[in-house]
Protein backbone atom coordinates (compact mmCIF):
# COMPACT_ATOMS: atom_id res chain seq x y z
CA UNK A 1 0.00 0.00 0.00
CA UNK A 2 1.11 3.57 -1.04
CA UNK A 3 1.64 6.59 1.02
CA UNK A 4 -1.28 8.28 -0.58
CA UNK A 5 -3.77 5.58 -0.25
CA UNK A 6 -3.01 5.04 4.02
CA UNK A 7 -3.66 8.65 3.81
CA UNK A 8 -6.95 8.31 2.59
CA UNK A 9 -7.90 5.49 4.93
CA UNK A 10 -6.58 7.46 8.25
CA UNK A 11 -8.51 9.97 6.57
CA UNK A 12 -11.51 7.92 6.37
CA UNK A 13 -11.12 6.24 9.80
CA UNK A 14 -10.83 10.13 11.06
CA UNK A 15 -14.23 10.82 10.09
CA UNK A 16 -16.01 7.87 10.65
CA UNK A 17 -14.75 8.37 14.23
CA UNK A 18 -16.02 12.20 14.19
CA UNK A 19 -19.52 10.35 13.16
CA UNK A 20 -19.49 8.06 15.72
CA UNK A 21 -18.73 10.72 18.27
CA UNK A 22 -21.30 12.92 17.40
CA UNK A 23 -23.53 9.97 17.66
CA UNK A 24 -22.49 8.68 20.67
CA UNK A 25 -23.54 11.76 22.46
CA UNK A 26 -27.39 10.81 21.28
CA UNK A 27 -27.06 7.62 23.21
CA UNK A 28 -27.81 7.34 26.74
CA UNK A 29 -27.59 4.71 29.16
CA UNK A 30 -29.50 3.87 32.33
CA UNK A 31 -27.53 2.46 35.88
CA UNK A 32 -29.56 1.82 39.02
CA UNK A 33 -28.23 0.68 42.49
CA UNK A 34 -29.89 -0.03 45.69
CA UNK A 35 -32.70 -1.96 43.58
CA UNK A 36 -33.68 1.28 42.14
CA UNK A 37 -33.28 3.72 44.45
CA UNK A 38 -30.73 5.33 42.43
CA UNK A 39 -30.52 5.86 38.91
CA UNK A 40 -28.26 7.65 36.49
CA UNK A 41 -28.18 8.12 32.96
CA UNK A 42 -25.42 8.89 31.19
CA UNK A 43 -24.75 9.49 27.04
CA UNK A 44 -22.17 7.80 25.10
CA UNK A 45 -19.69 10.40 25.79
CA UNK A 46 -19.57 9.51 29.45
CA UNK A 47 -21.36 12.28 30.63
CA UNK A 48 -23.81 12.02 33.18
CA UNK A 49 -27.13 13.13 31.70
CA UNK A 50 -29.30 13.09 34.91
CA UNK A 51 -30.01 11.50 38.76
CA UNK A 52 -32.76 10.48 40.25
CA UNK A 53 -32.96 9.42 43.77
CA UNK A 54 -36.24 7.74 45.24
CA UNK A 55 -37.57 9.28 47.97
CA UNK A 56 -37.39 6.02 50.04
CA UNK A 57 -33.28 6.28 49.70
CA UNK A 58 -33.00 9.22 51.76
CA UNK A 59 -32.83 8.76 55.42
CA UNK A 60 -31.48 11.72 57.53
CA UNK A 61 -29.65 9.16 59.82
CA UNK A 62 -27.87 7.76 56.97
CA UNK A 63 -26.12 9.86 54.48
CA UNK A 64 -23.04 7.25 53.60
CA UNK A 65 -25.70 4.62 52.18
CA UNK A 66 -27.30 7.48 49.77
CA UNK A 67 -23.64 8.77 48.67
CA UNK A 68 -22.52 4.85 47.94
CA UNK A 69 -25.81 4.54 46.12
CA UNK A 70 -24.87 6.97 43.63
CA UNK A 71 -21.37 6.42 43.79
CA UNK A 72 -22.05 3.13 42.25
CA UNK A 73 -24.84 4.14 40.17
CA UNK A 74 -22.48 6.50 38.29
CA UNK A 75 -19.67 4.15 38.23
CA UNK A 76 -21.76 1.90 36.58
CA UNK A 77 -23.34 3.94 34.36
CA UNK A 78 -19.96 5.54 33.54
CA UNK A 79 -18.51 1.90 32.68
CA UNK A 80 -21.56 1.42 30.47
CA UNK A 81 -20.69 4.17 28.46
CA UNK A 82 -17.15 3.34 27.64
CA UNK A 83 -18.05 -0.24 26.99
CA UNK A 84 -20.51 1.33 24.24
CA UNK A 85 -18.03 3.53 22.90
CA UNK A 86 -15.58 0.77 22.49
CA UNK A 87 -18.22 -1.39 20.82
CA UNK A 88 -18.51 1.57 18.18
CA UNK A 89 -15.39 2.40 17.84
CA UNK A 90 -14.06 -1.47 17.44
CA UNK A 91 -16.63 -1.65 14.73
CA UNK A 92 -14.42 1.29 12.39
CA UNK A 93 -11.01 -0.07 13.64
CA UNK A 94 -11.59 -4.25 13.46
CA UNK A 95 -10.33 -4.36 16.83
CA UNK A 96 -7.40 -2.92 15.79
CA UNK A 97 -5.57 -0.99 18.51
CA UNK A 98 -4.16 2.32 16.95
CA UNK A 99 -2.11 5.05 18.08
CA UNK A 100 -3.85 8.06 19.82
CA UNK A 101 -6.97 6.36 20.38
CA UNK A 102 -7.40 5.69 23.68
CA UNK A 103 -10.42 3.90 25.43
């Protein structure tokens, strides 16, 4: 293969990355902890999107079990994300590992 021609591929591979961001940030997934107590959704570009705590997971003696509640709820939420953005990504790279992207 040319010079000219891997050119046009990383070219290609560029974009179709830039597309895949872009939709990404459309996507949103949904965590829950404490059997649904918690939940957070989050888009494909790992940010959170929103929380929602139940009523029932807020006790004034007990502030440590609402704070690990949406500790993990993000975490998981978070972990989500990547895990779709590697999906999307492996499906413009083959699984390939290259250079500068990092997931």
């Amino acid at each position: 293969m040319n010079i000219g021609n891997m050119v046009k591929q990383v070219q290609k591979v560029q974009e179709q990355m830039a597309k895949v961001q872009e939709e990404l940030a459309g996507k949103t997934i949904e965590a829950t902890s404490g059997g649904g107590m918690v939940t957070v959704v989050a888009n494909g570009k790992q940010e959170v999107v929103s929380i929602k705590i139940s009523p029932d997971a807020v006790d004034p003696e007990d502030f440590s079990m609402l704070e690990d509640l949406i500790a993990a709820a993000v975490n998981q939420a978070l972990r989500s994300s990547k895990a779709l953005m590697q999906d999307e990504i492996s499906k413009i790279t083959g699984g390939l590992r290259i250079p500068g992207i990092n997931l």
